[in-house]
Protein backbone atom coordinates (compact mmCIF):
# COMPACT_ATOMS: atom_id res chain seq x y z
CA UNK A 1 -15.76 -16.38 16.32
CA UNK A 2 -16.23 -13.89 19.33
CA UNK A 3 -16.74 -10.29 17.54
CA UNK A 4 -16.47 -6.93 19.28
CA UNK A 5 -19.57 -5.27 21.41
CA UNK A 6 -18.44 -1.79 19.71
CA UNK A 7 -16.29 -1.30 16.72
CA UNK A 8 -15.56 2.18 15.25
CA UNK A 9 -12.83 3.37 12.60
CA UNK A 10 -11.69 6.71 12.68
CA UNK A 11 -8.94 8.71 10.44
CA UNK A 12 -6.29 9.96 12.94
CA UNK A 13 -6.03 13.54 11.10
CA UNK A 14 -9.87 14.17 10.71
CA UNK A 15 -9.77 13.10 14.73
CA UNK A 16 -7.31 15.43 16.22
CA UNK A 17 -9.26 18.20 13.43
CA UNK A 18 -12.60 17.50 14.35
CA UNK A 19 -11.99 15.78 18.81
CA UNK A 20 -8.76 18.29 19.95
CA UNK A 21 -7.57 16.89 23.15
CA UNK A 22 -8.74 19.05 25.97
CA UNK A 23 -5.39 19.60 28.24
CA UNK A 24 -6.26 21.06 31.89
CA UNK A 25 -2.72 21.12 32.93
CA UNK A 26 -0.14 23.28 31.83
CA UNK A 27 2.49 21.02 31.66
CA UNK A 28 0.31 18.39 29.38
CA UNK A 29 -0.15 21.37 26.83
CA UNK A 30 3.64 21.77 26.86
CA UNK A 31 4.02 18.08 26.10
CA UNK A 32 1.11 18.11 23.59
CA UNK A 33 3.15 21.26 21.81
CA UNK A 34 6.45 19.12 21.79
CA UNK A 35 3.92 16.22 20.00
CA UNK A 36 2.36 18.63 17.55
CA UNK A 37 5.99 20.02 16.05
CA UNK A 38 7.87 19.22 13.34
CA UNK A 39 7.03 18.27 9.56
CA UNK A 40 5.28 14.84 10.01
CA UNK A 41 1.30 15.14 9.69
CA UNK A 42 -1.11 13.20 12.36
CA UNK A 43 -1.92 9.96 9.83
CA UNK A 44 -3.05 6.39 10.44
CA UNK A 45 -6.29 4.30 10.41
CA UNK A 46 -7.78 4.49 14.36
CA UNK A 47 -9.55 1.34 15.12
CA UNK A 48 -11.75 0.61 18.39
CA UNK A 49 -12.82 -2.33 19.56
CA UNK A 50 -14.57 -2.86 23.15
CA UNK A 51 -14.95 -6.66 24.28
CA UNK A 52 -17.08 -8.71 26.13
CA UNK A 53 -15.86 -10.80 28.90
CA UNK A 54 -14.74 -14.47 27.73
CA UNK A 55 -14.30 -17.35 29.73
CA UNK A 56 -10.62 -18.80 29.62
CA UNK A 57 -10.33 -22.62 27.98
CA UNK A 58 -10.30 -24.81 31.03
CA UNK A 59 -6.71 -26.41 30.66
CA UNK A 60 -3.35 -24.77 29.35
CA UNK A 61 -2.41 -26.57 25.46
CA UNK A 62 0.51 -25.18 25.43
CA UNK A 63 3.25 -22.70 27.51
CA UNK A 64 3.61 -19.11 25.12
CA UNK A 65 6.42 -17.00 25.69
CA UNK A 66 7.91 -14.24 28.76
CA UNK A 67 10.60 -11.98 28.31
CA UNK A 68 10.99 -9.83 31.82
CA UNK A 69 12.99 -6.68 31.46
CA UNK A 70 13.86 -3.72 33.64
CA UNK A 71 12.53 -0.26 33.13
CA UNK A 72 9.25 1.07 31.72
CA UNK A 73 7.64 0.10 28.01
CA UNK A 74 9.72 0.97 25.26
CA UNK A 75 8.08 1.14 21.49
CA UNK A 76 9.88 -0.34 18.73
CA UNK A 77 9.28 -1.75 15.63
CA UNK A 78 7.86 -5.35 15.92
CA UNK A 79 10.13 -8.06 14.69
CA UNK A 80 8.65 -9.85 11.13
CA UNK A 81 5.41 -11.64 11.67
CA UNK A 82 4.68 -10.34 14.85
CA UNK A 83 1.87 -7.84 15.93
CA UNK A 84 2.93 -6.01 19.50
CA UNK A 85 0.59 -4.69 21.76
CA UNK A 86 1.33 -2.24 24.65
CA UNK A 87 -0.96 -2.38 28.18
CA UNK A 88 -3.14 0.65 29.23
CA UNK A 89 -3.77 0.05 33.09
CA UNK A 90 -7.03 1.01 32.69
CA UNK A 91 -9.70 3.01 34.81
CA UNK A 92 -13.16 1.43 34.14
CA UNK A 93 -13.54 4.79 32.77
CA UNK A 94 -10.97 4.90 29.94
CA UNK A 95 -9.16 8.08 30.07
CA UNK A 96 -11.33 9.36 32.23
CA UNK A 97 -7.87 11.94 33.81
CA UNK A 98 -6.04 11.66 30.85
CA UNK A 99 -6.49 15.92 30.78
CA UNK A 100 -5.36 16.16 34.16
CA UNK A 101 -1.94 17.59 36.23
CA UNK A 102 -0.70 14.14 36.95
CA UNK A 103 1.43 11.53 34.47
CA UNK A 104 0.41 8.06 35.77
CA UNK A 105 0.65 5.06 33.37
CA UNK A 106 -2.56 5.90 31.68
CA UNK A 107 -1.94 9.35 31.48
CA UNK A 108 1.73 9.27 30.22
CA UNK A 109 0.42 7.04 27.57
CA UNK A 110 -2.31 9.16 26.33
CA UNK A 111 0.32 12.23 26.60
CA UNK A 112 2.54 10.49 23.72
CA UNK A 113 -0.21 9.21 21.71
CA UNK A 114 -2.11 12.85 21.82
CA UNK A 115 -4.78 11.54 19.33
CA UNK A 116 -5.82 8.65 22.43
CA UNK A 117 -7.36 11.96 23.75
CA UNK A 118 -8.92 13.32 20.74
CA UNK A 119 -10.50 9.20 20.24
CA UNK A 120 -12.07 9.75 24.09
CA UNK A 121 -13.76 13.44 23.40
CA UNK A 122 -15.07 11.73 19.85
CA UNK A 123 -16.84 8.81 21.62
CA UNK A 124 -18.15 10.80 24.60
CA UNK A 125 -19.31 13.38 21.81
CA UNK A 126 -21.28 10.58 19.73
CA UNK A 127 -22.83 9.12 22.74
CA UNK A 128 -20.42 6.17 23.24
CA UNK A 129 -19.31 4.98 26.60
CA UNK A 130 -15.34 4.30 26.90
CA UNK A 131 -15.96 1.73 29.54
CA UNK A 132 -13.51 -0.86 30.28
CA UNK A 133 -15.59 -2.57 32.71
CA UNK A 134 -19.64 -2.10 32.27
CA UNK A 135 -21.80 -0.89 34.96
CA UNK A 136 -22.65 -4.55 35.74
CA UNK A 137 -18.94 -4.95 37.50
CA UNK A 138 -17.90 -7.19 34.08
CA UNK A 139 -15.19 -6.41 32.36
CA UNK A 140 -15.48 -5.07 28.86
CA UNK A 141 -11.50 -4.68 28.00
CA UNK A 142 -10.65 -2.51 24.81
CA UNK A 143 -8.09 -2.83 21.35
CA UNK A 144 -7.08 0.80 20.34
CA UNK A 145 -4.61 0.34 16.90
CA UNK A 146 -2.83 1.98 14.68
CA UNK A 147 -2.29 5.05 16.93
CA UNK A 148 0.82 6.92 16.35
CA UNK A 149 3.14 7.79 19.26
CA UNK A 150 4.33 10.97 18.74
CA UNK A 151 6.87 12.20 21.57
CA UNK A 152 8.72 10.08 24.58
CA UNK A 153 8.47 11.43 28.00
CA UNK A 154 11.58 10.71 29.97
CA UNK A 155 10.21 10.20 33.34
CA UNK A 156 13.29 8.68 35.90
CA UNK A 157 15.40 11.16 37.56
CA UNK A 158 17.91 13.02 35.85
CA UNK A 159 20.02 16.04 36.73
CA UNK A 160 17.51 18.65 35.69
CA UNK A 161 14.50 16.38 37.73
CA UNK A 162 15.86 14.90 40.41
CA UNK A 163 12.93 12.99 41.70
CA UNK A 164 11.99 12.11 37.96
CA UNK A 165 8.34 13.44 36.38
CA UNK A 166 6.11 10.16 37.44
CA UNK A 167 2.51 10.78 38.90
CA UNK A 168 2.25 13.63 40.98
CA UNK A 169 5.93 14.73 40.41
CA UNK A 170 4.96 15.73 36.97
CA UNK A 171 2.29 18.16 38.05
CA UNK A 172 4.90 19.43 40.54
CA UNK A 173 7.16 20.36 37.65
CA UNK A 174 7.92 23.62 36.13
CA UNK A 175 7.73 24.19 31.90
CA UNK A 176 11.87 23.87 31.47
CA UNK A 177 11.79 20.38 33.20
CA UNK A 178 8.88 19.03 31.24
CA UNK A 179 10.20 20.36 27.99
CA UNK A 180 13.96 18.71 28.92
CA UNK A 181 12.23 15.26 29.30
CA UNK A 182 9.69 15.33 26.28
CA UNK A 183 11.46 14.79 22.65
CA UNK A 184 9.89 14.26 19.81
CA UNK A 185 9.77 10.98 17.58
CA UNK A 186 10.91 11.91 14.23
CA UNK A 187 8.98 10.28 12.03
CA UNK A 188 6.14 9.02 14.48
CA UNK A 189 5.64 5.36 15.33
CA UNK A 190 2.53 3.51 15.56
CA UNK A 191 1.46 1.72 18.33
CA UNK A 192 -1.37 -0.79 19.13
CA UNK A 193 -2.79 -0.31 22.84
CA UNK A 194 -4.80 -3.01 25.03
CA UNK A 195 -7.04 -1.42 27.85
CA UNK A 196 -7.93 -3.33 30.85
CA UNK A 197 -8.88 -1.94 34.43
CA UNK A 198 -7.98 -4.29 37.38
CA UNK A 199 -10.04 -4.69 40.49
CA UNK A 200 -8.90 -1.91 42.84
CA UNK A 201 -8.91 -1.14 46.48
CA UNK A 202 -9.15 -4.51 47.70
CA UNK A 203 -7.92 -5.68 51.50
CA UNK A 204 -7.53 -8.58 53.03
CA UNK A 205 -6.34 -12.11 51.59
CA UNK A 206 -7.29 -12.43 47.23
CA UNK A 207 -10.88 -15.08 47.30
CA UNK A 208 -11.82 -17.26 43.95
CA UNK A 209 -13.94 -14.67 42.92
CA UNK A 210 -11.48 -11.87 42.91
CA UNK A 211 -8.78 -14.84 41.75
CA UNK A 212 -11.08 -15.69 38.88
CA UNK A 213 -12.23 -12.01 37.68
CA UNK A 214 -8.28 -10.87 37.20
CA UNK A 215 -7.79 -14.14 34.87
CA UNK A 216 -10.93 -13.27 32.89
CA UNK A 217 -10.37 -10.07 32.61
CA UNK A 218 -6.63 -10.62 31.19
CA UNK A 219 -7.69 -13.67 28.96
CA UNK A 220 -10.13 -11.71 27.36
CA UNK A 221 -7.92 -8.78 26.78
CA UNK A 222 -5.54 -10.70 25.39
CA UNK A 223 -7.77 -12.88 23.20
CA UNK A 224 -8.98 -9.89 21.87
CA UNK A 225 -5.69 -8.75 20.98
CA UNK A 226 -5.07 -11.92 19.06
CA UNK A 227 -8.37 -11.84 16.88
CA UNK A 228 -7.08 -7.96 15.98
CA UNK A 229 -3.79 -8.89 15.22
CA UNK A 230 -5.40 -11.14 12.44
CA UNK A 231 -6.85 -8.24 11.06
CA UNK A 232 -3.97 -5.64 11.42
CA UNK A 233 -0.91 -8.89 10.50
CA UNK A 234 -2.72 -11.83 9.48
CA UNK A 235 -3.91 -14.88 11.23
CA UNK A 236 -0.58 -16.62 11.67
CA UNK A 237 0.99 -13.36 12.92
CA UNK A 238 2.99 -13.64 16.39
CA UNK A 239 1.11 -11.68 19.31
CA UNK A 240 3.39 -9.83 21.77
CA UNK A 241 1.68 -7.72 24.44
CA UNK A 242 3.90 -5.34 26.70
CA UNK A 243 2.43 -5.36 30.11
CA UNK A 244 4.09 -4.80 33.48
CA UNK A 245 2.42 -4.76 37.29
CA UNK A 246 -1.06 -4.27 35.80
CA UNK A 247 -3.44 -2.80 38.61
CA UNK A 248 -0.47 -2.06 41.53
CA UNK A 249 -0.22 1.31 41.43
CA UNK A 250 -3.08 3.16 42.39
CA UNK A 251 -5.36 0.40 42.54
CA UNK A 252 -3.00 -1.42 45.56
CA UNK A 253 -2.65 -5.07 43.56
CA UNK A 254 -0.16 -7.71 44.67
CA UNK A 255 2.49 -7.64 42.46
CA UNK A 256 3.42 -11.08 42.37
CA UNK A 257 -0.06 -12.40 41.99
CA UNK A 258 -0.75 -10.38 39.13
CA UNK A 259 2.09 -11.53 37.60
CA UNK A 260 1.33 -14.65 38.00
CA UNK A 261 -2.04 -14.22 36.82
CA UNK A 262 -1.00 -12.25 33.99
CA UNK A 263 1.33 -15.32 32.46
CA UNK A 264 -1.38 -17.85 33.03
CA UNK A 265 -3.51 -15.68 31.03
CA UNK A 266 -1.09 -15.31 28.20
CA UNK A 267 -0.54 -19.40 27.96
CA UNK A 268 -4.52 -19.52 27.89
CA UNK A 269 -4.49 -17.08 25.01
CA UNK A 270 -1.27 -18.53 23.21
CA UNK A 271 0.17 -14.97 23.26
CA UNK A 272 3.59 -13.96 24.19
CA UNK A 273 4.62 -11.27 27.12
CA UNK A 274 7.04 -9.09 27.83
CA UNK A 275 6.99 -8.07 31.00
CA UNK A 276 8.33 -4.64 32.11
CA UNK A 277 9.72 -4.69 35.88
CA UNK A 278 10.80 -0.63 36.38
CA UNK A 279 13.41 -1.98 39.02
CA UNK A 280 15.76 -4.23 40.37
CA UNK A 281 13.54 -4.84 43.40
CA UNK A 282 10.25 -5.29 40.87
CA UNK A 283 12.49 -7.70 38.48
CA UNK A 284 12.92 -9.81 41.63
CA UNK A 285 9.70 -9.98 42.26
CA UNK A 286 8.92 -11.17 38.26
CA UNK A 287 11.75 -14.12 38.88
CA UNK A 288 9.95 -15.38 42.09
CA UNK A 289 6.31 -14.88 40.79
CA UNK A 290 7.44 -16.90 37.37
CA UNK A 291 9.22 -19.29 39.37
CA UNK A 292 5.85 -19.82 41.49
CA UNK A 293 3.97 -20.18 38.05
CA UNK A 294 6.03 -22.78 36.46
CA UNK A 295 5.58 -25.16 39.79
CA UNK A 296 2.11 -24.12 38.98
CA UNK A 297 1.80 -25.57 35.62
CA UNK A 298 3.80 -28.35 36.28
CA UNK A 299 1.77 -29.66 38.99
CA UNK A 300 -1.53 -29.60 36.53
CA UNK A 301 -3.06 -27.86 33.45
CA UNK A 302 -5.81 -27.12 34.59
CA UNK A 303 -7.28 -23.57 35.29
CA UNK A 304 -9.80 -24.40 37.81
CA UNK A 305 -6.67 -26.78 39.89
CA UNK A 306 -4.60 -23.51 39.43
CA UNK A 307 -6.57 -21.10 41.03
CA UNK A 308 -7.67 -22.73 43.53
CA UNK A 309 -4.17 -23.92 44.63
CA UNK A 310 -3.19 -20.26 44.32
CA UNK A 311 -6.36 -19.13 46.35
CA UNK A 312 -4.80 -21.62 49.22
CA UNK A 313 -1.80 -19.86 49.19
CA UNK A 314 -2.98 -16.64 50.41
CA UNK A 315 -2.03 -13.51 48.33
CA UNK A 316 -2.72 -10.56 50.04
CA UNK A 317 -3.83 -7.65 48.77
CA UNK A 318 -1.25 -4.41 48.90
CA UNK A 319 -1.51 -0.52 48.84
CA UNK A 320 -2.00 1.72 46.97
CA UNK A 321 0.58 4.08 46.29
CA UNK A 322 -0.68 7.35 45.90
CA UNK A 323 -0.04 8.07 42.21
């Protein structure tokens, strides 16, 4: 059995105590305010893992599950017998701006799980490096669980924000919009978070290389997330991870491709996806890419004919967009 490069348990109250998040921006320290009130205590048993890369199995044994839906990741409580994960699109540098003005993906889930902050000051303060991807180039993706979320960020438009609070808009906001989109969660939640960086800043047409390093880096996420749910469920537990278009924001990823990518990763791992579109136009693009897949998989089962049939059909890297 593959075990963890790094494991280390932490108690969420002694953590936010001991590692207070350090908020730069004045609107995060409104949000982290919203997060902090109320009767209901930081709790819960922080566990993190960091990976080593893992070679997928070379064929698919058998097709897992995808559920696409529109709008961003919503926490709930997991159905009986399943174990849900939610996607951190990564820097290789985890957390590395979770302090800062703007509310990307990464930083708008750090800003509702506050103590995600408080777990990166606590490893840089003991020495450890938060790296999802190790100064070699390979990717070292990491299980964060048991973390509570304690606040939802609304971050579409609405009458009081008219071009909603995502990325730089958030920074751009005054102290009355961010407190009209933050509520608290009454009593808090607890989430389990997978973080994996994608290759950024890319041009040109998607080689084997770059092809092959997306799958491993998903597969190995998402096995990883399957040996924890055995610890946190048990070994028979259902996996769900919540993803969405992993690495094509900032980093300028095609979005089809990495969905694409992403599902023949989960039927390598046996895990199931749900796949978060934000739009109309993005859950278009999920119906083609799975379409694509499926004549994919029914052509052959194996990973090596897979890629390299998707290599021939010349994905092409996109932009990225700013945030």
């Amino acid at each position: 059995m593959t075990h963890p490069l790094k494991r280390h348990e932490f108690q969420a109250d002694r953590l936010i105590e001991e590692y207070p998040p350090r908020w730069n921006g004045r609107n995060k320290l409104k949000v982290f305010d919203i997060a902090c009130s109320g009767p209901h205590p930081f709790d819960g048993h922080v566990i993190y893992s960091r990976w080593r890369e893992e070679m997928p199995p070379e064929r698919i044994s058998k097709g897992s599950s995808f559920t696409s839906r529109k709008g961003i990741f919503e926490y709930g409580e997991p159905d009986h017998g399943s174990v849900v994960w939610h996607m951190n699109f990564a820097d290789p540098d985890l957390f590395v701006a979770y302090s800062g003005s703007l509310l990307a993906q990464d930083e708008l889930q750090v800003s509702e799980h506050p103590v995600l902050g408080s777990l990166r000051e606590a490893l840089e303060a003991t020495g450890v490096l938060p790296r999802t991807v190790d100064y070699n180039g390979q990717p070292t993706p990491i299980t964060i669980s048991g973390v509570q979320r304690r606040c939802a960020i609304e971050t579409k438009p609405t009458a009081k924000s008219p071009r909603g609070l995502y990325g730089n808009e958030f920074a751009r906001a005054d102290e009355k919009q961010v407190e009209a989109a933050t509520k608290p969660v009454p009593p808090p939640t607890m989430s389990n978070i997978l973080a994996m960086a994608a290759p950024s800043c890319g041009s040109g047409i998607y080689r084997q290389k770059q092809l092959a390093y997306v799958l491993n880096t998903a597969y190995t996420g998402y096995a990883a997330a399957k040996r924890e749910s055995a610890q946190i469920g048990s070994p028979t537990s259902r996996v769900v991870v919540h993803t969405g278009f992993w690495g094509c924001g900032a980093f300028g990823g095609n979005r089809t491709l990495m969905t694409i990518l992403q599902s023949l990763a989960a039927d390598l791992a046996e895990i199931d996806l749900v796949f978060w579109s934000f739009d109309d136009r993005g859950l278009r693009i999920v119906e083609n890419a799975r379409t694509v897949y499926s004549r994919l998989v029914a052509s052959s089962n194996s990973t090596r004919d897979i890629i390299a049939t998707i290599e021939k059909m010349g994905f092409e890297w996109g932009e990225s967009d700013g945030n």
